[in-house]
PDB file of N, CA and C in Angstrom:
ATOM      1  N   UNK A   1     146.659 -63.837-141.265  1.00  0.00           N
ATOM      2  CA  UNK A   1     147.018 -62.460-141.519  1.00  0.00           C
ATOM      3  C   UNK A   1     145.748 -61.608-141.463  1.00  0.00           C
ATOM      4  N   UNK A   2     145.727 -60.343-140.940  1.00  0.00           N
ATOM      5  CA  UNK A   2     144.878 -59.692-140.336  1.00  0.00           C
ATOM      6  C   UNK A   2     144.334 -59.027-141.746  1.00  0.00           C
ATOM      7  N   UNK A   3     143.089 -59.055-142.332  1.00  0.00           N
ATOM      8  CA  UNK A   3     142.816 -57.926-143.248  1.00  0.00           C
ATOM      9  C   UNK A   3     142.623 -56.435-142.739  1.00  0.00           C
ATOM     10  N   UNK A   4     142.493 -55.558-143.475  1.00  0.00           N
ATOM     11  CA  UNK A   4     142.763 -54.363-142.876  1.00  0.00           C
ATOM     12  C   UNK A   4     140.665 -53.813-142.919  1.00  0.00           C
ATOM     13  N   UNK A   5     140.546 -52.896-142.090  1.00  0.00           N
ATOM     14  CA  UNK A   5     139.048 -53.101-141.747  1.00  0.00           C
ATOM     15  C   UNK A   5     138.436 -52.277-143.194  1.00  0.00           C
ATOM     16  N   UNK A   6     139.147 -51.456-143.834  1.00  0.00           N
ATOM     17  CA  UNK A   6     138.881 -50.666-144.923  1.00  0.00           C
ATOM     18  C   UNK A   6     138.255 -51.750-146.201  1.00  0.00           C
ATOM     19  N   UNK A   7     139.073 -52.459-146.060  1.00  0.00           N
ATOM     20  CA  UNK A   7     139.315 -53.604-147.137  1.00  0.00           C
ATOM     21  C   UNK A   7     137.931 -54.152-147.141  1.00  0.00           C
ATOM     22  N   UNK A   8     137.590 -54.273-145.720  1.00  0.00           N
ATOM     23  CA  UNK A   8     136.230 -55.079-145.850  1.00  0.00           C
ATOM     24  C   UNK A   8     134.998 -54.268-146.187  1.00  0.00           C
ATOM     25  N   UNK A   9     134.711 -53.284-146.092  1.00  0.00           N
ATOM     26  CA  UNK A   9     134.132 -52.042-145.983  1.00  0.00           C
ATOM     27  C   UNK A   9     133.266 -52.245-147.653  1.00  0.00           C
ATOM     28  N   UNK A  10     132.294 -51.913-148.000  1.00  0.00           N
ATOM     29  CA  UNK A  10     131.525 -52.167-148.996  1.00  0.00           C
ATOM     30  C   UNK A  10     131.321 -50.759-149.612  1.00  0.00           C
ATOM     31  N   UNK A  11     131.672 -50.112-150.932  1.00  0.00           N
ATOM     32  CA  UNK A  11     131.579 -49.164-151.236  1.00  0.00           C
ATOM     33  C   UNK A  11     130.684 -49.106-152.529  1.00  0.00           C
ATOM     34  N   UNK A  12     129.701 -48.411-152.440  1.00  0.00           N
ATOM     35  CA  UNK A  12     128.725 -47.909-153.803  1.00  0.00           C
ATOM     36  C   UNK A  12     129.052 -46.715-154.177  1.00  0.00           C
ATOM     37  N   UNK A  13     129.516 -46.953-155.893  1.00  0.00           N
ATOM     38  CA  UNK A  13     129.765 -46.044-156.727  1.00  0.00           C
ATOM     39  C   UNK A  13     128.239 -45.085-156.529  1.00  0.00           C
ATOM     40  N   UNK A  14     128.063 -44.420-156.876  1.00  0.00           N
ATOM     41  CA  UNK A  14     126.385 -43.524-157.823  1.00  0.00           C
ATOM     42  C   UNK A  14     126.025 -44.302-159.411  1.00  0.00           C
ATOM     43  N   UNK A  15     125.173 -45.027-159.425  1.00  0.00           N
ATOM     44  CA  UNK A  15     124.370 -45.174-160.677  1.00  0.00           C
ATOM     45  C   UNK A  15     124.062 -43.759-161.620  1.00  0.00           C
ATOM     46  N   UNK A  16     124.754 -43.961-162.845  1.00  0.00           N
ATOM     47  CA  UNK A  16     124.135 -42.931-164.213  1.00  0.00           C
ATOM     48  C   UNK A  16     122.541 -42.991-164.478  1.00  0.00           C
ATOM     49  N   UNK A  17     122.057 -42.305-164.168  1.00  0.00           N
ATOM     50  CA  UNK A  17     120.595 -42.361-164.694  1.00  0.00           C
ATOM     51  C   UNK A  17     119.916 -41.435-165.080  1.00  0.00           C
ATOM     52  N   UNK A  18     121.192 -40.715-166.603  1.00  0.00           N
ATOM     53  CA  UNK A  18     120.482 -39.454-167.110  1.00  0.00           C
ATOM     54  C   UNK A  18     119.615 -40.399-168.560  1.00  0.00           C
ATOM     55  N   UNK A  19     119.410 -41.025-168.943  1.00  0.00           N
ATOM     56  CA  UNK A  19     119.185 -41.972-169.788  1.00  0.00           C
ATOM     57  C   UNK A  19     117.738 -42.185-169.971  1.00  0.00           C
ATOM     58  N   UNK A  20     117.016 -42.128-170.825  1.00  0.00           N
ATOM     59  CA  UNK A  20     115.588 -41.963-171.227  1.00  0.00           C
ATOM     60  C   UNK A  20     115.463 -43.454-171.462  1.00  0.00           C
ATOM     61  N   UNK A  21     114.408 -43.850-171.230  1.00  0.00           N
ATOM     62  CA  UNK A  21     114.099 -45.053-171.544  1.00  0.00           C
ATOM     63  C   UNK A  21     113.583 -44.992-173.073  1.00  0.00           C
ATOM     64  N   UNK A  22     113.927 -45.819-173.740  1.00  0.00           N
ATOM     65  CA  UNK A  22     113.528 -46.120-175.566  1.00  0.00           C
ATOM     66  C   UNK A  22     112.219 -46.361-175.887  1.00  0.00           C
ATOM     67  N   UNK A  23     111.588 -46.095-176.868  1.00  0.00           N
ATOM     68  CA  UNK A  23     110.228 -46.203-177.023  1.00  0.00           C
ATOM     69  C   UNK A  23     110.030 -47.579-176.892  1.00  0.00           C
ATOM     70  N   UNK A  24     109.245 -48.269-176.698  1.00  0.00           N
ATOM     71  CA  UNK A  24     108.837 -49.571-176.379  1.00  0.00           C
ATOM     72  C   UNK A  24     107.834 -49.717-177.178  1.00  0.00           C
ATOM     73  N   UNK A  25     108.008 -51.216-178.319  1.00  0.00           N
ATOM     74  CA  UNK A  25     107.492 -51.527-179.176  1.00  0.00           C
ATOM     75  C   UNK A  25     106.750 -52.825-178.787  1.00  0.00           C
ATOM     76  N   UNK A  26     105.247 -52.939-179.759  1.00  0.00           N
ATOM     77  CA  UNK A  26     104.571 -54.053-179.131  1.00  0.00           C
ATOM     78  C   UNK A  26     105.062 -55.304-179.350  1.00  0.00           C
ATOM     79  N   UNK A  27     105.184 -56.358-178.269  1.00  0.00           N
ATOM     80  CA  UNK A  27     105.719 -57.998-178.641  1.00  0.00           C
ATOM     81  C   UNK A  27     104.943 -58.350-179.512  1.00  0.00           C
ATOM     82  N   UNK A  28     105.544 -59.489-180.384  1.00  0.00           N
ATOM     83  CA  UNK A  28     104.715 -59.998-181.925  1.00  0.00           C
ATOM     84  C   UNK A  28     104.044 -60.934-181.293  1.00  0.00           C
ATOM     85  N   UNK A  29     102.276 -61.365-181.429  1.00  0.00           N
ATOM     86  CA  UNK A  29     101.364 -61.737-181.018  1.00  0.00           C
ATOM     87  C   UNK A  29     102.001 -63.463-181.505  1.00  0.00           C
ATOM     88  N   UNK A  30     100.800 -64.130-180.640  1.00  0.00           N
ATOM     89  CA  UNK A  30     100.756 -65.868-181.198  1.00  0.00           C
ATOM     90  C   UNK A  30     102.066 -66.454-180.531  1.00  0.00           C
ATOM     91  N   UNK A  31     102.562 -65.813-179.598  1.00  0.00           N
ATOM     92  CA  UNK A  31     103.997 -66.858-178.584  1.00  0.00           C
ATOM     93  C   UNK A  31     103.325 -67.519-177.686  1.00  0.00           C
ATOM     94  N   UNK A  32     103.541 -68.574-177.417  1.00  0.00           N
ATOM     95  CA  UNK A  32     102.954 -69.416-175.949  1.00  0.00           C
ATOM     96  C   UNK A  32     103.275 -68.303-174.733  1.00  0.00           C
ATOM     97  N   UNK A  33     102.606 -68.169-174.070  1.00  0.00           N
ATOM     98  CA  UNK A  33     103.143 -67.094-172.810  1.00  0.00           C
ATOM     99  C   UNK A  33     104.404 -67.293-172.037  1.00  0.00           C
ATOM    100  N   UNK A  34     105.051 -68.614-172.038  1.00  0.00           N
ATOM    101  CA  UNK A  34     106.157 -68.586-171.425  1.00  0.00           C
ATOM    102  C   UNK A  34     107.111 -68.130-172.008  1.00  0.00           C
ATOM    103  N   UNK A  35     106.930 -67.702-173.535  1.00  0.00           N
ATOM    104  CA  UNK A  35     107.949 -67.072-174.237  1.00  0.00           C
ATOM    105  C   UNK A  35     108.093 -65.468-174.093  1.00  0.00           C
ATOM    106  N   UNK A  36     106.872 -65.018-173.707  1.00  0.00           N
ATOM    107  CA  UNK A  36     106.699 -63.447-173.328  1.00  0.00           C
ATOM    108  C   UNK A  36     107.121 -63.553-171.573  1.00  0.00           C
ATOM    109  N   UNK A  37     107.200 -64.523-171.172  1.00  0.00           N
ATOM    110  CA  UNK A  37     107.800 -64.379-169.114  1.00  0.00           C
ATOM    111  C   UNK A  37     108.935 -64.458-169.596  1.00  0.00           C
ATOM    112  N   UNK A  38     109.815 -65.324-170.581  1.00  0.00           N
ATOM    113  CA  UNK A  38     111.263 -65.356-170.605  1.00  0.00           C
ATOM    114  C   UNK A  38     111.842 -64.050-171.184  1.00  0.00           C
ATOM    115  N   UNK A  39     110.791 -63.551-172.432  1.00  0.00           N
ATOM    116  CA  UNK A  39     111.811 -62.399-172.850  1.00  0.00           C
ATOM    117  C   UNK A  39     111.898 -60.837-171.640  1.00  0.00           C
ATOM    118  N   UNK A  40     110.859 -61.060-170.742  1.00  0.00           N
ATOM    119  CA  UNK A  40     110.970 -60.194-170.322  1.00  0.00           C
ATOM    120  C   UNK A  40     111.895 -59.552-169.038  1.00  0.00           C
ATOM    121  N   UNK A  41     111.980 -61.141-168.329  1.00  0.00           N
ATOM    122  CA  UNK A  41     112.627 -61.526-167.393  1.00  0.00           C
ATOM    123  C   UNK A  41     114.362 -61.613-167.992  1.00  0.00           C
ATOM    124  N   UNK A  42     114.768 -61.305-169.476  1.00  0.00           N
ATOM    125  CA  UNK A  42     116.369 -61.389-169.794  1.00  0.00           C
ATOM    126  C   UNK A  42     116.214 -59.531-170.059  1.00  0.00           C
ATOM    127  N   UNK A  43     115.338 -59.282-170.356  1.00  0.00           N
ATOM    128  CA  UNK A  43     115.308 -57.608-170.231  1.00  0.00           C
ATOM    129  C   UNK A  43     115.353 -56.935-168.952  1.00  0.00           C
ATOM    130  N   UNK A  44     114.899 -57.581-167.932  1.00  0.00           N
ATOM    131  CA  UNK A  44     115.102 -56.943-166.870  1.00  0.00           C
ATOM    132  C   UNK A  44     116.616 -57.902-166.249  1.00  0.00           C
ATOM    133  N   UNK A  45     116.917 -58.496-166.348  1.00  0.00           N
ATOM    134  CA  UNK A  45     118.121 -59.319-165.680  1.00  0.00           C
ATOM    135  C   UNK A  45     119.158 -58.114-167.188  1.00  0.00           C
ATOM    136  N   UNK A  46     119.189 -57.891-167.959  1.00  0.00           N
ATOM    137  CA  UNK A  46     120.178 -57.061-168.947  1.00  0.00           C
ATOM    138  C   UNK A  46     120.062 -55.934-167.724  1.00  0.00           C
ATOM    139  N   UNK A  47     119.191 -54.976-167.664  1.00  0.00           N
ATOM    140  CA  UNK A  47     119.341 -53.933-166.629  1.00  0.00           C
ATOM    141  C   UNK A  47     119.671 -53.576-165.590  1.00  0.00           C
ATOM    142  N   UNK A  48     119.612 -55.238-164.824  1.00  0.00           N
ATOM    143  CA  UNK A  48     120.253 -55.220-163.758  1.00  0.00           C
ATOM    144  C   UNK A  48     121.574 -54.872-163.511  1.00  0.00           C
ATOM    145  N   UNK A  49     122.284 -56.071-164.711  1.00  0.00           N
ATOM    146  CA  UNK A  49     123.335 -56.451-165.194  1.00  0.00           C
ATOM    147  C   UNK A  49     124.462 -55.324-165.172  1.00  0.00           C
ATOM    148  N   UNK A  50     123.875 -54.303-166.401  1.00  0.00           N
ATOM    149  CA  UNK A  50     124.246 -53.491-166.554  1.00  0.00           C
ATOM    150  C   UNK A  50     124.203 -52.025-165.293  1.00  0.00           C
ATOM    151  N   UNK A  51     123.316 -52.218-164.690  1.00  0.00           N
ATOM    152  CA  UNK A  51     122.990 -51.252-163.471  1.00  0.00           C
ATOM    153  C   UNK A  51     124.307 -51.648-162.503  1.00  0.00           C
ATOM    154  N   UNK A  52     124.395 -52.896-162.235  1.00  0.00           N
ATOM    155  CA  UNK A  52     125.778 -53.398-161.292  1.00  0.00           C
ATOM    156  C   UNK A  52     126.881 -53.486-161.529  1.00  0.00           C
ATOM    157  N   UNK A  53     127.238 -53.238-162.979  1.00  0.00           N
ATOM    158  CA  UNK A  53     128.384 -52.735-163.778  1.00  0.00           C
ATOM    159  C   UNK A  53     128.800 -51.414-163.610  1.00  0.00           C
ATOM    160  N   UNK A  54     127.709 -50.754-163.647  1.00  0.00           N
ATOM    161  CA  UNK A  54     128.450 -49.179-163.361  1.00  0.00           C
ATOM    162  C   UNK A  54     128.085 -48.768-161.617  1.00  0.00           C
ATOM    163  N   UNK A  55     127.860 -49.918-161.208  1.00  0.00           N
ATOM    164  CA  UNK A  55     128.249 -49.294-160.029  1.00  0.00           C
ATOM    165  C   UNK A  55     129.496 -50.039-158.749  1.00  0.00           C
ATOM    166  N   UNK A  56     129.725 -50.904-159.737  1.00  0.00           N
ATOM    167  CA  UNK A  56     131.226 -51.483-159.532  1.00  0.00           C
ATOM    168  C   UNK A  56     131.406 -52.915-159.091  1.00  0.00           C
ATOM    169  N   UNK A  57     130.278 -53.307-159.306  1.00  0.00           N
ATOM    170  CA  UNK A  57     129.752 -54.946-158.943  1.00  0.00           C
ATOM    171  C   UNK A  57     130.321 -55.616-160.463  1.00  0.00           C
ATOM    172  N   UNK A  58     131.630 -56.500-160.452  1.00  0.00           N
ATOM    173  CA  UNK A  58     132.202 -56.418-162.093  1.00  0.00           C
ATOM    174  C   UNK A  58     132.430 -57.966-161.741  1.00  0.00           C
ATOM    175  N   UNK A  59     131.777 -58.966-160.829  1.00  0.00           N
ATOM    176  CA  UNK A  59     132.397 -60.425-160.800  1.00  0.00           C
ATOM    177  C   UNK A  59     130.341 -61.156-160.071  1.00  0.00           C
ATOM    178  N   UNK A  60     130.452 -62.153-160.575  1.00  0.00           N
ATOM    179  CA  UNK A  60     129.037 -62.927-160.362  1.00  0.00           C
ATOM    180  C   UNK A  60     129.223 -62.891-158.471  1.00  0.00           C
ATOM    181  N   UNK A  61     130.462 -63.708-158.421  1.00  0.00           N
ATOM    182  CA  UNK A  61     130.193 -63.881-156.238  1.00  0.00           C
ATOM    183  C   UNK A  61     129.712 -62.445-155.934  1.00  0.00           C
ATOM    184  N   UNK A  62     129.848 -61.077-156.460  1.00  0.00           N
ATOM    185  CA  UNK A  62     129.642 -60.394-155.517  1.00  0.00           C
ATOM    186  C   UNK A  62     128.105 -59.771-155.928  1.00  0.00           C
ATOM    187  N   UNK A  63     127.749 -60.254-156.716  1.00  0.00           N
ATOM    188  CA  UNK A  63     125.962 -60.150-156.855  1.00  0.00           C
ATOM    189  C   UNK A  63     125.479 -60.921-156.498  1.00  0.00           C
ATOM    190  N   UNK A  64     125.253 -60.925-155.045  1.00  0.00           N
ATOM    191  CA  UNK A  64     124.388 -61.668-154.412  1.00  0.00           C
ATOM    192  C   UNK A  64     123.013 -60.790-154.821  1.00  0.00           C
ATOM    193  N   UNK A  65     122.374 -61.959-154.312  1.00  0.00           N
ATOM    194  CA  UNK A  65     120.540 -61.682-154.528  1.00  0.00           C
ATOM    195  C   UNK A  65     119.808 -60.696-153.440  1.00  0.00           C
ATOM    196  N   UNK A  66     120.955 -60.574-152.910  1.00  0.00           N
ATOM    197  CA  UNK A  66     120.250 -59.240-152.018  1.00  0.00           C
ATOM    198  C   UNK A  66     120.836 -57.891-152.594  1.00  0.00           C
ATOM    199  N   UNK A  67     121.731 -58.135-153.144  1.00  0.00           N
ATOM    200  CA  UNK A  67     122.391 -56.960-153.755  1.00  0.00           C
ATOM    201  C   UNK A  67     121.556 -56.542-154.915  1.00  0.00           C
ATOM    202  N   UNK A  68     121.444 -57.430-155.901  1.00  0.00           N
ATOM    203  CA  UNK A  68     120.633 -57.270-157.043  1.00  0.00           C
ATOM    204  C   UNK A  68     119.313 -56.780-156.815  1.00  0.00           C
ATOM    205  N   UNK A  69     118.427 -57.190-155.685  1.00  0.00           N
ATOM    206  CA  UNK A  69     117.262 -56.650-154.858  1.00  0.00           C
ATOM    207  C   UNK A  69     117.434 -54.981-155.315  1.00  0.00           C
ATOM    208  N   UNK A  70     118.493 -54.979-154.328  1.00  0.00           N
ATOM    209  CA  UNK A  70     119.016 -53.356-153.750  1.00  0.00           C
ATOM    210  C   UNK A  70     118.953 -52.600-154.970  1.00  0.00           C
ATOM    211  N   UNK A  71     119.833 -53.272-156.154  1.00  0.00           N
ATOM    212  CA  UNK A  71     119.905 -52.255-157.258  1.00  0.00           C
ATOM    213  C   UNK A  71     118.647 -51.939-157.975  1.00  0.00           C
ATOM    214  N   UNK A  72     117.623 -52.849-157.933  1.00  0.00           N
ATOM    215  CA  UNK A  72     116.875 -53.382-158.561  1.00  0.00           C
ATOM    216  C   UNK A  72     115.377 -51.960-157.718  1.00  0.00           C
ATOM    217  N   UNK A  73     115.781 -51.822-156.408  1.00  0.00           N
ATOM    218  CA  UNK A  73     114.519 -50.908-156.197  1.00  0.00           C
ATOM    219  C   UNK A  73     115.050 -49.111-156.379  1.00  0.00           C
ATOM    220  N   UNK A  74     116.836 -49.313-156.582  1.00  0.00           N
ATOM    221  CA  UNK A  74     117.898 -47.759-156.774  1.00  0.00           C
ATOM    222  C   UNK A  74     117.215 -47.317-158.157  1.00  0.00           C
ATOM    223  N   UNK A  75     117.016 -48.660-159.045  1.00  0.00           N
ATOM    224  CA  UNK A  75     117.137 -47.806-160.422  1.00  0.00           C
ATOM    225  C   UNK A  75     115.611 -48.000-160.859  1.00  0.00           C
ATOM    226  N   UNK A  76     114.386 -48.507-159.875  1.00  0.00           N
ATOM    227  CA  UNK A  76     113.163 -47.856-160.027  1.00  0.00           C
ATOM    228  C   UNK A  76     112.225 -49.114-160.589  1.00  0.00           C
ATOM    229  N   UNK A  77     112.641 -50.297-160.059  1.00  0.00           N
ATOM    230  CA  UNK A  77     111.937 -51.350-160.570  1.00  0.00           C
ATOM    231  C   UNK A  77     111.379 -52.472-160.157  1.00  0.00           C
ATOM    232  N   UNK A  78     110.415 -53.282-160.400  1.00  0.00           N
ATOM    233  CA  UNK A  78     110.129 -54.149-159.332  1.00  0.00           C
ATOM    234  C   UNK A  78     111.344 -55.378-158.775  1.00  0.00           C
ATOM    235  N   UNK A  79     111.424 -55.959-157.697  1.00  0.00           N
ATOM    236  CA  UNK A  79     111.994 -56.761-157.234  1.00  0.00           C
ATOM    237  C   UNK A  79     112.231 -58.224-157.722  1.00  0.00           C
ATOM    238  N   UNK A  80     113.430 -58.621-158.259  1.00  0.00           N
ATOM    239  CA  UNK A  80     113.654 -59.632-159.236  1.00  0.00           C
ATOM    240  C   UNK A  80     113.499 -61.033-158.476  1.00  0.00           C
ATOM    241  N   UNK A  81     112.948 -62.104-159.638  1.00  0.00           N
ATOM    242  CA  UNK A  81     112.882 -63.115-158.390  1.00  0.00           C
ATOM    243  C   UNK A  81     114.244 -64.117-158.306  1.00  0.00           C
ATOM    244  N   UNK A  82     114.003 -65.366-157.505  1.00  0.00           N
ATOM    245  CA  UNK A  82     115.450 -65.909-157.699  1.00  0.00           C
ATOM    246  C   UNK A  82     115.991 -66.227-158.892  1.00  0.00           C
ATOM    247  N   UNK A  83     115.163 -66.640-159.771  1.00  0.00           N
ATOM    248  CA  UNK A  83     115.260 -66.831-161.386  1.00  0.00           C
ATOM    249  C   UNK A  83     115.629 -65.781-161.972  1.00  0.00           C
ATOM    250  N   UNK A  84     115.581 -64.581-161.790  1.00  0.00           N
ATOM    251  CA  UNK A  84     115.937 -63.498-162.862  1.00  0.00           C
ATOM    252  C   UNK A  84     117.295 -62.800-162.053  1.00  0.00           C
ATOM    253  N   UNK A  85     117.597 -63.045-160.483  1.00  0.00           N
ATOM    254  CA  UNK A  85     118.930 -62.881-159.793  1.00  0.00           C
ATOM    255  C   UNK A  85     119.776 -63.854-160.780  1.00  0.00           C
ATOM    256  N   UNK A  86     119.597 -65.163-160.517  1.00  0.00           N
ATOM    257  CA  UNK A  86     120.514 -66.520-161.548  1.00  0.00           C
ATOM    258  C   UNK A  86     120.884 -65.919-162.405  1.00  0.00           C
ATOM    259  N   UNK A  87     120.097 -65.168-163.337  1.00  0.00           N
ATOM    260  CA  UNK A  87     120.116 -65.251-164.784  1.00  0.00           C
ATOM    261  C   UNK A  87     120.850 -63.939-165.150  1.00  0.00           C
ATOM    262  N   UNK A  88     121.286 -63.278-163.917  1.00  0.00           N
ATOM    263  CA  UNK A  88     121.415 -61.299-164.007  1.00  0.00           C
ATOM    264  C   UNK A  88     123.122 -62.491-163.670  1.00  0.00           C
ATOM    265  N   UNK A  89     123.454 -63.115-162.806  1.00  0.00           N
ATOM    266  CA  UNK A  89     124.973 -63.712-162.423  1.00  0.00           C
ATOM    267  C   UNK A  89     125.445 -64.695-163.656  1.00  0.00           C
ATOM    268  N   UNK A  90     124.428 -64.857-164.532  1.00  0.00           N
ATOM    269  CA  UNK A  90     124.400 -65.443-165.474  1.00  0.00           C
ATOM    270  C   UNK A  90     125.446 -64.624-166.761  1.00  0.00           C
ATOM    271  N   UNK A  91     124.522 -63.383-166.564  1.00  0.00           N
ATOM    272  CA  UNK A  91     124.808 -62.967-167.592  1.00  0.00           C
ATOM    273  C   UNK A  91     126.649 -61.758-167.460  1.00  0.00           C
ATOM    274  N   UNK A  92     126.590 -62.019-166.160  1.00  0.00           N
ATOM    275  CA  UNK A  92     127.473 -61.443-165.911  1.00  0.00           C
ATOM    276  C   UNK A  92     129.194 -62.269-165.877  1.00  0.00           C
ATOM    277  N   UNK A  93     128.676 -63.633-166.281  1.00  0.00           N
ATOM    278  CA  UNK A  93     129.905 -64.492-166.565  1.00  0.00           C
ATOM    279  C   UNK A  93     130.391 -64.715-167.943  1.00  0.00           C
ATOM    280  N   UNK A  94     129.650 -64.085-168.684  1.00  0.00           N
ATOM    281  CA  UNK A  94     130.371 -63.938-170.129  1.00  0.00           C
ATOM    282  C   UNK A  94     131.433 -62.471-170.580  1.00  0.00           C
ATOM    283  N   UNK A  95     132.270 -63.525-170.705  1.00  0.00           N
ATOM    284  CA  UNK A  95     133.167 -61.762-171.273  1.00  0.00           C
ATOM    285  C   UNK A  95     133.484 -61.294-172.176  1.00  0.00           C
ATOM    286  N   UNK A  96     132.302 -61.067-172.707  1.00  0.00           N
ATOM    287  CA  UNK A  96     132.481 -60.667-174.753  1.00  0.00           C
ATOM    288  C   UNK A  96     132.397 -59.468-174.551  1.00  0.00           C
TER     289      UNK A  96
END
């Protein structure tokens, strides 16, 4: 059965980005450093997360890692690596 060509067609909502970023407080000293790469890397995979939520990306298959790229340079940030893509499809499979 033929899909219809619309259907296939990829549509981007507009990202909200009247939103101030929050004051940013210093990390508590004395963590092994891999504990300051992990927290920072679930802060930026949360933003993603949430960045591909409002723009209508609402299921893990359709955040691919090129997509997440994409959102990732829309809303002004460096380029996530494959580990923090995982972890952005990660976080997008819980439904609390």
């Amino acid at each position: 059965m033929p899909v219809p060509a619309a259907a296939l067609m990829q549509t981007t909502l507009p990202i909200d980005l009247p939103y101030a970023p929050l004051q940013k407080r210093p990390l508590p000293a004395g963590r092994p450093r891999e504990w300051y790469i992990t927290h920072n890397r679930r802060l930026k995979a949360m933003r993603l997360a949430i960045a591909l939520l409002d723009s209508g990306v609402h299921m893990p298959n359709q955040a691919h890692n090129q997509r997440i790229r994409n959102t990732a340079e829309r809303i002004g940030i460096h380029p996530p690596s494959d580990t923090t893509c995982h972890m952005v499809r990660a976080l997008m499979r819980y439904s609390r």
